[in-house]
N, C-alpha and C. Protein backbone atom coordinates (compact mmCIF):
# COMPACT_ATOMS: atom_id res chain seq x y z
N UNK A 1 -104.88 11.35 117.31
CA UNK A 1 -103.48 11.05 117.47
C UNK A 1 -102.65 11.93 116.52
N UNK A 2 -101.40 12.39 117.23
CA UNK A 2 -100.68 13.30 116.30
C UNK A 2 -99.67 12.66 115.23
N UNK A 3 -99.72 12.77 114.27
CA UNK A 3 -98.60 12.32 113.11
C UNK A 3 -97.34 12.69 113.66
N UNK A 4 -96.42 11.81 113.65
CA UNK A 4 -95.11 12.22 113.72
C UNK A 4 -94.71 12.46 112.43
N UNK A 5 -93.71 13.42 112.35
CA UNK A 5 -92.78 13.91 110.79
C UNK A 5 -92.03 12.92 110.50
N UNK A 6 -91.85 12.53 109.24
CA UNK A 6 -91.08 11.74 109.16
C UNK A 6 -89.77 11.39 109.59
N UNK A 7 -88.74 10.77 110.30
CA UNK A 7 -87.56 10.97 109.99
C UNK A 7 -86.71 11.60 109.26
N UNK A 8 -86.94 11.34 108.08
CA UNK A 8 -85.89 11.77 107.19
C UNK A 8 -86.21 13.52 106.91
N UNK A 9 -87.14 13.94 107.61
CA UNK A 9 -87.15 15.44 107.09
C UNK A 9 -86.32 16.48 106.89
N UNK A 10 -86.18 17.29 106.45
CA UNK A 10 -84.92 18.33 106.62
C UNK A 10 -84.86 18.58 107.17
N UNK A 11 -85.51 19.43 107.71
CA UNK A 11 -86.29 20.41 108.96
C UNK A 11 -85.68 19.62 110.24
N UNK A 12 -85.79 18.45 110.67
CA UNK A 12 -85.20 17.98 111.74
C UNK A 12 -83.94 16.30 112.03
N UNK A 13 -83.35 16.84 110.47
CA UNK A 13 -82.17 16.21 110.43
C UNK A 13 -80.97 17.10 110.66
N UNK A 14 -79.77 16.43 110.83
CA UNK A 14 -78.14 17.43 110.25
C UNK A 14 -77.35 16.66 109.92
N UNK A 15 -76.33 17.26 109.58
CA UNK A 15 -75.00 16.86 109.11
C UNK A 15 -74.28 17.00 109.74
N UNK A 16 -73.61 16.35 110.12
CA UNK A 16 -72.61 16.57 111.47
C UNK A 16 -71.12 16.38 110.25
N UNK A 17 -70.26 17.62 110.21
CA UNK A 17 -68.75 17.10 109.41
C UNK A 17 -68.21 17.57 110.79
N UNK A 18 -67.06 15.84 110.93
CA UNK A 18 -66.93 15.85 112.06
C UNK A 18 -65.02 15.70 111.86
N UNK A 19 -64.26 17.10 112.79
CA UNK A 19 -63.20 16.44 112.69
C UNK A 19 -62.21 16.49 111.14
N UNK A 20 -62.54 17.79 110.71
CA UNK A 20 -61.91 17.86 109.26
C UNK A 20 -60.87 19.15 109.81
N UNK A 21 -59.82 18.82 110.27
CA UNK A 21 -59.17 19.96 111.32
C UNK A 21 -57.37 19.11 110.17
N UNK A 22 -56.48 20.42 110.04
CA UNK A 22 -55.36 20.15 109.55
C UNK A 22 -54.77 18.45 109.82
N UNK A 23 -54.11 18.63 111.48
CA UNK A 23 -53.71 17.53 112.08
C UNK A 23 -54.56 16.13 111.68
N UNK A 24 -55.47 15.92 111.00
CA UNK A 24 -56.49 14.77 110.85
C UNK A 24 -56.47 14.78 109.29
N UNK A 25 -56.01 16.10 108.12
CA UNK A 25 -55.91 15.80 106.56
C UNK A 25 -54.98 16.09 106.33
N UNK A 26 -54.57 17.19 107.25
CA UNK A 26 -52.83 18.10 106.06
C UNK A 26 -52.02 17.14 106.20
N UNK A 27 -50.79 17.39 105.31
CA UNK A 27 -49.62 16.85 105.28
C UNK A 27 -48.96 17.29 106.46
N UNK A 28 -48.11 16.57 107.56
CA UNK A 28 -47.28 17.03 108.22
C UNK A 28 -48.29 17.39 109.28
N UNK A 29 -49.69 16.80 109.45
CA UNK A 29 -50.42 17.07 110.88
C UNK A 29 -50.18 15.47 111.47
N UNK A 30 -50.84 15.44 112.71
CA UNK A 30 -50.21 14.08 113.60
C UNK A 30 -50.81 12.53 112.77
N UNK A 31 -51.63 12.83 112.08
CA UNK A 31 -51.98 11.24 111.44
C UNK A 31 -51.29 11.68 109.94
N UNK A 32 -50.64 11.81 109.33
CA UNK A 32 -50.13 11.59 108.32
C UNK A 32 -50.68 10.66 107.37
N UNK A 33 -50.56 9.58 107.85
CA UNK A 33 -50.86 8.77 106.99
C UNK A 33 -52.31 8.66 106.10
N UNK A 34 -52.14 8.21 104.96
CA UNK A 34 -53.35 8.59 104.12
C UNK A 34 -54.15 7.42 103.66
N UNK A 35 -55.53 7.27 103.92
CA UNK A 35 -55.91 6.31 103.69
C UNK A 35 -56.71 6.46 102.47
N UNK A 36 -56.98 8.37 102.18
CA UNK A 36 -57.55 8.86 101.26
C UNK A 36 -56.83 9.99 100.80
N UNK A 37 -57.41 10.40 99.81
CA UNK A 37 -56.99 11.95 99.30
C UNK A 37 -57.48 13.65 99.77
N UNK A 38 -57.13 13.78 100.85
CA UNK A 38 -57.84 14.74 101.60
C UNK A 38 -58.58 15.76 100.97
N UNK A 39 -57.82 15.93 99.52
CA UNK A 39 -58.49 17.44 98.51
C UNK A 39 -59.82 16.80 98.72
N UNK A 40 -59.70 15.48 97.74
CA UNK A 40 -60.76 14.71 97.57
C UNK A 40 -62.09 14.95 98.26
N UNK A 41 -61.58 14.41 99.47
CA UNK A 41 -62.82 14.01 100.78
C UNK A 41 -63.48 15.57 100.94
N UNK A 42 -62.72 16.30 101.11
CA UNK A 42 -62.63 17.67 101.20
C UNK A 42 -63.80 18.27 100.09
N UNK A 43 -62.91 18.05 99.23
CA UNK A 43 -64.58 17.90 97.92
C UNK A 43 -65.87 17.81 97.85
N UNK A 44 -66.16 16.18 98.49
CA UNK A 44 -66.85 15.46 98.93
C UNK A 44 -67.96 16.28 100.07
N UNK A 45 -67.16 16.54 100.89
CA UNK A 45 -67.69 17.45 102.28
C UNK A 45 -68.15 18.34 101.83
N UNK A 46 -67.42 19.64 100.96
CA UNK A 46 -68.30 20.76 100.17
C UNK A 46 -69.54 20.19 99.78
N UNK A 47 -69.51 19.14 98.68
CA UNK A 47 -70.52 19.12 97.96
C UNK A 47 -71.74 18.76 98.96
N UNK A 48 -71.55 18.19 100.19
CA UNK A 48 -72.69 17.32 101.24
C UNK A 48 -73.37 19.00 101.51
N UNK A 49 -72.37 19.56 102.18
CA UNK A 49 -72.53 20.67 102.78
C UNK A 49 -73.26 21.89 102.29
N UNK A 50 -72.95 21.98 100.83
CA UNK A 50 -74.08 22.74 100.07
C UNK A 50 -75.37 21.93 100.44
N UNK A 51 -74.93 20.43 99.87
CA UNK A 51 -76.39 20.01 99.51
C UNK A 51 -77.57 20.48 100.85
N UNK A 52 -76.82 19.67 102.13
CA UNK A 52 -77.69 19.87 103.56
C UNK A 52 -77.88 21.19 103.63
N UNK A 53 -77.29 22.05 103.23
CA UNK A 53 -77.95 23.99 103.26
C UNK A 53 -79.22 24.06 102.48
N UNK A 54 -79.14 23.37 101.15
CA UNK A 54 -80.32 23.62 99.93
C UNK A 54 -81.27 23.12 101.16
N UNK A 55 -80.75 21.80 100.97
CA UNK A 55 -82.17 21.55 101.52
C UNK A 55 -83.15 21.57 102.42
N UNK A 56 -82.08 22.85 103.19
CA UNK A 56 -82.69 23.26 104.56
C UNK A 56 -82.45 22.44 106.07
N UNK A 57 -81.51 21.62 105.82
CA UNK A 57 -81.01 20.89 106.88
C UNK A 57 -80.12 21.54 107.90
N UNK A 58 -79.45 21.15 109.06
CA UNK A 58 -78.28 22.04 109.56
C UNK A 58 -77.44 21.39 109.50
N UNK A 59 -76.57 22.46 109.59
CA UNK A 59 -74.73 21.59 109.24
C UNK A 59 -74.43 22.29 110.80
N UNK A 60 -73.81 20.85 111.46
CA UNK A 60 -73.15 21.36 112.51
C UNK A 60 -71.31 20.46 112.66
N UNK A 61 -70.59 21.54 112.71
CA UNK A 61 -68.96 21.72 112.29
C UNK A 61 -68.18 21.50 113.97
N UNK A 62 -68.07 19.93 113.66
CA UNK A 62 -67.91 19.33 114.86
C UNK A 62 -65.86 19.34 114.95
N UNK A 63 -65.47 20.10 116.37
CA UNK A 63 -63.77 19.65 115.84
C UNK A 63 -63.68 19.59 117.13
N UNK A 64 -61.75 18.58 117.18
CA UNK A 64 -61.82 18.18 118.47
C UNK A 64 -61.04 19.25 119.07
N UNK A 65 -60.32 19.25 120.33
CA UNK A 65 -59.61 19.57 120.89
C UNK A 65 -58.92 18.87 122.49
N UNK A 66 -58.10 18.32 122.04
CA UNK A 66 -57.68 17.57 122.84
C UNK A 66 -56.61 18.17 123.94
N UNK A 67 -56.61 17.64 125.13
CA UNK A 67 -55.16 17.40 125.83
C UNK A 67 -55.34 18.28 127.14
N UNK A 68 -56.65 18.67 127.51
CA UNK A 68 -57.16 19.29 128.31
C UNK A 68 -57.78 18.43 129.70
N UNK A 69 -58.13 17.58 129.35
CA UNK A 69 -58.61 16.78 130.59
C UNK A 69 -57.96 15.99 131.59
N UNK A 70 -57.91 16.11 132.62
CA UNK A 70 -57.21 16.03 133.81
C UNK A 70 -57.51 14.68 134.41
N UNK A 71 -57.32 13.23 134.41
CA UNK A 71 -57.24 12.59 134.83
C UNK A 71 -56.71 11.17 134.61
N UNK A 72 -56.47 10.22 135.12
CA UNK A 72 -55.54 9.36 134.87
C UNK A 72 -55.42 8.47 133.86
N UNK A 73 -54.18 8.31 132.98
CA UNK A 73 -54.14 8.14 131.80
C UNK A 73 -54.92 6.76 131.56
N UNK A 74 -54.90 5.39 132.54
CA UNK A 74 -56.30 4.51 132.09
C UNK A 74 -57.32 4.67 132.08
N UNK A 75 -57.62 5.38 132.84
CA UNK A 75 -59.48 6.19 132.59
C UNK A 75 -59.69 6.84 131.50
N UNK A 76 -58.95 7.42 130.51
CA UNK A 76 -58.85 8.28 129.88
C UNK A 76 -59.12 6.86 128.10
N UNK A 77 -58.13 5.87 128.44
CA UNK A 77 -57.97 5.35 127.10
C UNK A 77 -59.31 4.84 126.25
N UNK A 78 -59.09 4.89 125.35
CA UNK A 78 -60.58 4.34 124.59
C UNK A 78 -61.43 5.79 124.80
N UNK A 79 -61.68 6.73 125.38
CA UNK A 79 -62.55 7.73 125.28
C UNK A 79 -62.05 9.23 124.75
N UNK A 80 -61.03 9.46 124.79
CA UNK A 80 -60.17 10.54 123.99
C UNK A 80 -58.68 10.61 124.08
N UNK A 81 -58.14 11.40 123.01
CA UNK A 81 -56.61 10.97 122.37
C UNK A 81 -55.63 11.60 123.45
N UNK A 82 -55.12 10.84 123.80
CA UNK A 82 -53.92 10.35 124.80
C UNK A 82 -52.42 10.36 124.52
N UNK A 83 -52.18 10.11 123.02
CA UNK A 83 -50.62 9.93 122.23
C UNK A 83 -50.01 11.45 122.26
N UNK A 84 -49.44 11.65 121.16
CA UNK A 84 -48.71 12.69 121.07
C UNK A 84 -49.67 13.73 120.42
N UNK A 85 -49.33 14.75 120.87
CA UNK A 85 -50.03 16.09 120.46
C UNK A 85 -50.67 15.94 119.32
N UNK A 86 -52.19 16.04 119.37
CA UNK A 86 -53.14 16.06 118.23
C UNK A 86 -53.84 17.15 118.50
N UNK A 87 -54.43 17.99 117.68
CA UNK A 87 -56.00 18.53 117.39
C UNK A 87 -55.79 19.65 119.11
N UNK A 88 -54.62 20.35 119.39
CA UNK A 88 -54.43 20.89 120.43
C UNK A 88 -55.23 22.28 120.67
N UNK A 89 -55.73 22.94 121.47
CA UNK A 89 -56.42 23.92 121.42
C UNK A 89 -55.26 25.05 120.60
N UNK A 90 -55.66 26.18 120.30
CA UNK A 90 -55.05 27.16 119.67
C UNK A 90 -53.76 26.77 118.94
N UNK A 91 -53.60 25.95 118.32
CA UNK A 91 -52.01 25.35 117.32
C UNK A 91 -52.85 25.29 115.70
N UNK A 92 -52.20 25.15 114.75
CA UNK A 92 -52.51 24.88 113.32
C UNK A 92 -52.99 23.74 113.21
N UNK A 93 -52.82 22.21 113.89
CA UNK A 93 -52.93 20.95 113.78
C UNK A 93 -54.82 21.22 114.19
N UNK A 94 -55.25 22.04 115.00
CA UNK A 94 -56.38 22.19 115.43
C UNK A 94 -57.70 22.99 114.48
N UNK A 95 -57.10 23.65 113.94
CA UNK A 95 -57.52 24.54 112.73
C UNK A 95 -58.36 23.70 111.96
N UNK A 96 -59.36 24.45 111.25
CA UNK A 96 -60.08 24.16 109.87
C UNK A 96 -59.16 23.14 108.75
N UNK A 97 -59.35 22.73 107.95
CA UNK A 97 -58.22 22.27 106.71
C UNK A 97 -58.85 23.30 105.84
N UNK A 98 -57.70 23.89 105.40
CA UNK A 98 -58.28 25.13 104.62
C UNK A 98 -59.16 24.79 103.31
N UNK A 99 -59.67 23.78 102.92
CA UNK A 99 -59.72 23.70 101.69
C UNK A 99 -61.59 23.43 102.12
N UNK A 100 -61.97 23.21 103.43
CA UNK A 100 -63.02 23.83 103.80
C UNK A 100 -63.54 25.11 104.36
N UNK A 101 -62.69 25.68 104.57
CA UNK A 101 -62.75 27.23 105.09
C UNK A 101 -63.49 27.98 104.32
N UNK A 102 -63.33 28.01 102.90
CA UNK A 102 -64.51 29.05 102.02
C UNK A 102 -65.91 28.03 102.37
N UNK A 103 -65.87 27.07 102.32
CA UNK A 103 -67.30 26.32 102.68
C UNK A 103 -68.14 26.78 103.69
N UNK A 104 -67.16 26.91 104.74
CA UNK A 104 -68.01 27.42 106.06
C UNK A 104 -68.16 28.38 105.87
N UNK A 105 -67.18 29.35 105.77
CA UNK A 105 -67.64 30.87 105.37
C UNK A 105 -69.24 31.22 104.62
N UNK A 106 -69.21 30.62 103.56
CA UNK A 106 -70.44 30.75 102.69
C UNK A 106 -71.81 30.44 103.57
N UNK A 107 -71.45 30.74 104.55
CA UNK A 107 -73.18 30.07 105.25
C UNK A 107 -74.25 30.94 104.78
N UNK A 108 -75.03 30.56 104.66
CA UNK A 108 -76.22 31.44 104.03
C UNK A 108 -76.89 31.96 105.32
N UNK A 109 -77.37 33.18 105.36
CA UNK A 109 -78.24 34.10 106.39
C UNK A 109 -79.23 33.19 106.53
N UNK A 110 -79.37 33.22 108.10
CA UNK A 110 -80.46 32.38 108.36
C UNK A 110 -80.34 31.07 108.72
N UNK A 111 -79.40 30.50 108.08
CA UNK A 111 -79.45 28.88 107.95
C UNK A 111 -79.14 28.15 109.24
N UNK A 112 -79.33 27.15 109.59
CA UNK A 112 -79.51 26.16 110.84
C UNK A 112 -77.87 26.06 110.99
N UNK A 113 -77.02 26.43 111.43
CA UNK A 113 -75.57 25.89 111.40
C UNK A 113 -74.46 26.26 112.88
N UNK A 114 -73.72 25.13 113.19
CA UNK A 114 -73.12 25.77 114.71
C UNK A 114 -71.62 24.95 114.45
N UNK A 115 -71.02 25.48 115.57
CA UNK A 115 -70.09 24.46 115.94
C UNK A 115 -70.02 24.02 117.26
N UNK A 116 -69.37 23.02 117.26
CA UNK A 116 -69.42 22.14 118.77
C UNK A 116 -68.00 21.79 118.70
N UNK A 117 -67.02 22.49 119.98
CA UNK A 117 -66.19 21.51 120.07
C UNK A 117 -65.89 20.55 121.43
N UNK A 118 -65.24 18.91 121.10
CA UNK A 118 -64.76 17.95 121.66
C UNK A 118 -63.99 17.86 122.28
N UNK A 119 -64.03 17.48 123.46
CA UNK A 119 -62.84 17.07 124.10
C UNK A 119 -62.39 15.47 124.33
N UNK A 120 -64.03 14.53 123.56
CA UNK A 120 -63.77 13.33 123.96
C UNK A 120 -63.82 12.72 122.27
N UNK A 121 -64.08 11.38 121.95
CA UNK A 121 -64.11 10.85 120.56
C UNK A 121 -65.18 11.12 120.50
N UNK A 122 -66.18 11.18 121.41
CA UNK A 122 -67.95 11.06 121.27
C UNK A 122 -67.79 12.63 120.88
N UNK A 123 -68.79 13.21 120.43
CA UNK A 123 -69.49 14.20 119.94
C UNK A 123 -70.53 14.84 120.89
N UNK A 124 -70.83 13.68 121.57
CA UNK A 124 -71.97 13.81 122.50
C UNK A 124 -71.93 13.91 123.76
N UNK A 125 -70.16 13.91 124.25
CA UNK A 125 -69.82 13.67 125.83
C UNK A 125 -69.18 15.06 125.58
N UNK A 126 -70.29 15.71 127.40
CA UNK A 126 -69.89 16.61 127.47
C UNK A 126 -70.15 18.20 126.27
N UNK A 127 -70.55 17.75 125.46
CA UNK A 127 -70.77 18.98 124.91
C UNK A 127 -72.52 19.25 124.95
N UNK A 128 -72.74 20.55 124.01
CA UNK A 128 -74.20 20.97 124.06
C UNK A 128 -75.07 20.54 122.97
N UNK A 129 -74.24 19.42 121.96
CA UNK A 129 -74.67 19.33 120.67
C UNK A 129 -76.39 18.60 120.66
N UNK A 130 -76.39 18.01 121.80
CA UNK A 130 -77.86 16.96 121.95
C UNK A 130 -78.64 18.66 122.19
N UNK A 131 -78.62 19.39 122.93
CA UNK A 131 -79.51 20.67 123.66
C UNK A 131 -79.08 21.49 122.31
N UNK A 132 -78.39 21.63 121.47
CA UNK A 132 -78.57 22.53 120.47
C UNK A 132 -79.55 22.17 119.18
N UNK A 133 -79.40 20.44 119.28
CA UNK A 133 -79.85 19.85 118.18
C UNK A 133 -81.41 19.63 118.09
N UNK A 134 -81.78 20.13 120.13
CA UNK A 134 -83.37 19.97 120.13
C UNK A 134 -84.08 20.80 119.22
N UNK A 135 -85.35 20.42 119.37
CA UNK A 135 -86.36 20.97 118.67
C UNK A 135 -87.22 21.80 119.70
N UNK A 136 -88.39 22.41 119.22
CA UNK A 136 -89.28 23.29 120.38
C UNK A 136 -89.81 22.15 121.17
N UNK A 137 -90.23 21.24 121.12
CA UNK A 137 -91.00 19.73 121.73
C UNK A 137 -90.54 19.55 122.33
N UNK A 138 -88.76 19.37 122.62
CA UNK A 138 -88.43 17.99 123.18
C UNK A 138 -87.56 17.45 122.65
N UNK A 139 -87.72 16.93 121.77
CA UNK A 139 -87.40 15.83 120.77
C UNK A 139 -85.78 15.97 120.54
N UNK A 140 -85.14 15.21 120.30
CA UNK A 140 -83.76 15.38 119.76
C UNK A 140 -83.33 15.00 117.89
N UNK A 141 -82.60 15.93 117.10
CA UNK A 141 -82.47 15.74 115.73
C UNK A 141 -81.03 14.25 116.40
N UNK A 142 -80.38 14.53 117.79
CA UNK A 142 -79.05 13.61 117.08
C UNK A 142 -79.65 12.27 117.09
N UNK A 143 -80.19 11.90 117.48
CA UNK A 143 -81.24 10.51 117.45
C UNK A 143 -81.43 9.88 115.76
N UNK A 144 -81.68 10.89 115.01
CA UNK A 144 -81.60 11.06 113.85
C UNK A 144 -80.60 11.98 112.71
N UNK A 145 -79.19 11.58 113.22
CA UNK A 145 -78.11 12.15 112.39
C UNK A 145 -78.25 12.06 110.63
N UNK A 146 -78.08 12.36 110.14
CA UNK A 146 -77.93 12.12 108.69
C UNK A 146 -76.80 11.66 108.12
N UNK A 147 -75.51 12.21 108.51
CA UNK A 147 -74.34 11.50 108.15
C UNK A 147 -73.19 12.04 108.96
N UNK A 148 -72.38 11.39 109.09
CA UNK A 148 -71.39 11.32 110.04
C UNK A 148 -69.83 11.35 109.31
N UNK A 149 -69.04 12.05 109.30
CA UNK A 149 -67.68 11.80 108.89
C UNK A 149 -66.83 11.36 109.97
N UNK A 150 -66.07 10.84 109.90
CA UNK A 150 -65.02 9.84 110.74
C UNK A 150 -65.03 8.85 111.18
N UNK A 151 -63.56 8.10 111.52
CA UNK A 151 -63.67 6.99 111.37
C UNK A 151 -63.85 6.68 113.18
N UNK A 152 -63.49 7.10 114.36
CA UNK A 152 -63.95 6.79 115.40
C UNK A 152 -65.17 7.19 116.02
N UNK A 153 -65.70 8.46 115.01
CA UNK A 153 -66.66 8.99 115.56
C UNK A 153 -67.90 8.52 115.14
N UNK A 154 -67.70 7.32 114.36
CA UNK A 154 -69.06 6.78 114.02
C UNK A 154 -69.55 5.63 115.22
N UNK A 155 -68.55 5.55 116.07
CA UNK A 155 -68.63 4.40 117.10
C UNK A 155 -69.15 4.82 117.98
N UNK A 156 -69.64 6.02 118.48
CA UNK A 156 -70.51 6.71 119.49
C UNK A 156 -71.90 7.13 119.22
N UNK A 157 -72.79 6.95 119.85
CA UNK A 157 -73.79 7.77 119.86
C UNK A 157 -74.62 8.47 120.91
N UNK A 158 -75.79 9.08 120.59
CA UNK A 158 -76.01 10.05 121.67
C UNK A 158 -76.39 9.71 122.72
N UNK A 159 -77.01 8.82 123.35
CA UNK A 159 -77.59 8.01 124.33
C UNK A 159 -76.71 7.94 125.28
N UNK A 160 -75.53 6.91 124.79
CA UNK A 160 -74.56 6.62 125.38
C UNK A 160 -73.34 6.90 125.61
N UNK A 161 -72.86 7.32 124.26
CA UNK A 161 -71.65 8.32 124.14
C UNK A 161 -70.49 6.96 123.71
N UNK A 162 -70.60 5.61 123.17
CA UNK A 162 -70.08 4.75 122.95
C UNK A 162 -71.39 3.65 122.55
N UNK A 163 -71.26 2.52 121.36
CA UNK A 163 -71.73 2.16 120.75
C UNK A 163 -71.63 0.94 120.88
């Protein structure tokens, strides 16, 4: 019988920073309001983000982009943002928050790292992140996320795409 690897391995965990885009920390993007200190969190995220590089994990740099999908506004509610202009393709509100921008930059040669972007709250609807996150086997790493930033996007997962 073959050993499975542990879970927690590096090798087939990630970090998903999900959603660290102006409109969601800057001042004067569509959520304003602060429930934290964005430098802060921002901080926080660097420091994860080195760490998951050391240790050989992948960082995958999840952002949304909204306002693209074509169908009727009750089908739509509860599965992606609907209000006033958020996280719009090509605008500043959609952008990096700069205070991660040297972070990403610094990727080290070699290292496990992508981006995926959203069009829904899930991470997992519709995009390639489950088929990027495979392994040579089969197997899927999002099954086994490591940590998750945000506050709606922890309510989805990969299976289902809602929790």
């Amino acid at each position: 019988m073959r050993e499975r690897p542990h879970p927690n391995d590096p090798a087939r965990t990630a970090l998903l920073v999900i959603d660290m885009q102006n409109d969601v920390l800057a001042e004067g993007g569509a959520f304003s309001k602060r429930h934290c200190d964005p430098h802060q969190l921002a901080q926080s995220v660097a420091w994860l983000v080195r760490a998951a590089r050391a240790q050989g994990r992948a960082v995958v740099w999840v952002t949304s982009a909204y306002g693209e999908i074509d169908a009727a506004p009750d089908a739509l509610r509860g599965q992606t943002h609907t209000g006033s202009a958020c996280c719009a393709c090509g605008t500043w509100g959609a952008e990096l928050f700069p205070a991660l921008a040297p972070v990403r930059a610094e990727r080290p040669a070699g290292a496990a790292e992508w981006h995926v972007e959203k069009r829904w709250y899930s991470a997992f609807r519709d995009t390639d992140l489950i088929r990027q996150e495979g392994d040579a086997e089969g197997e899927d790493r999002a099954s086994r996320i490591s940590l998750t930033f945000r506050h709606i996007g922890t309510f989805h997962d990969p299976a289902t795409g809602a929790v």
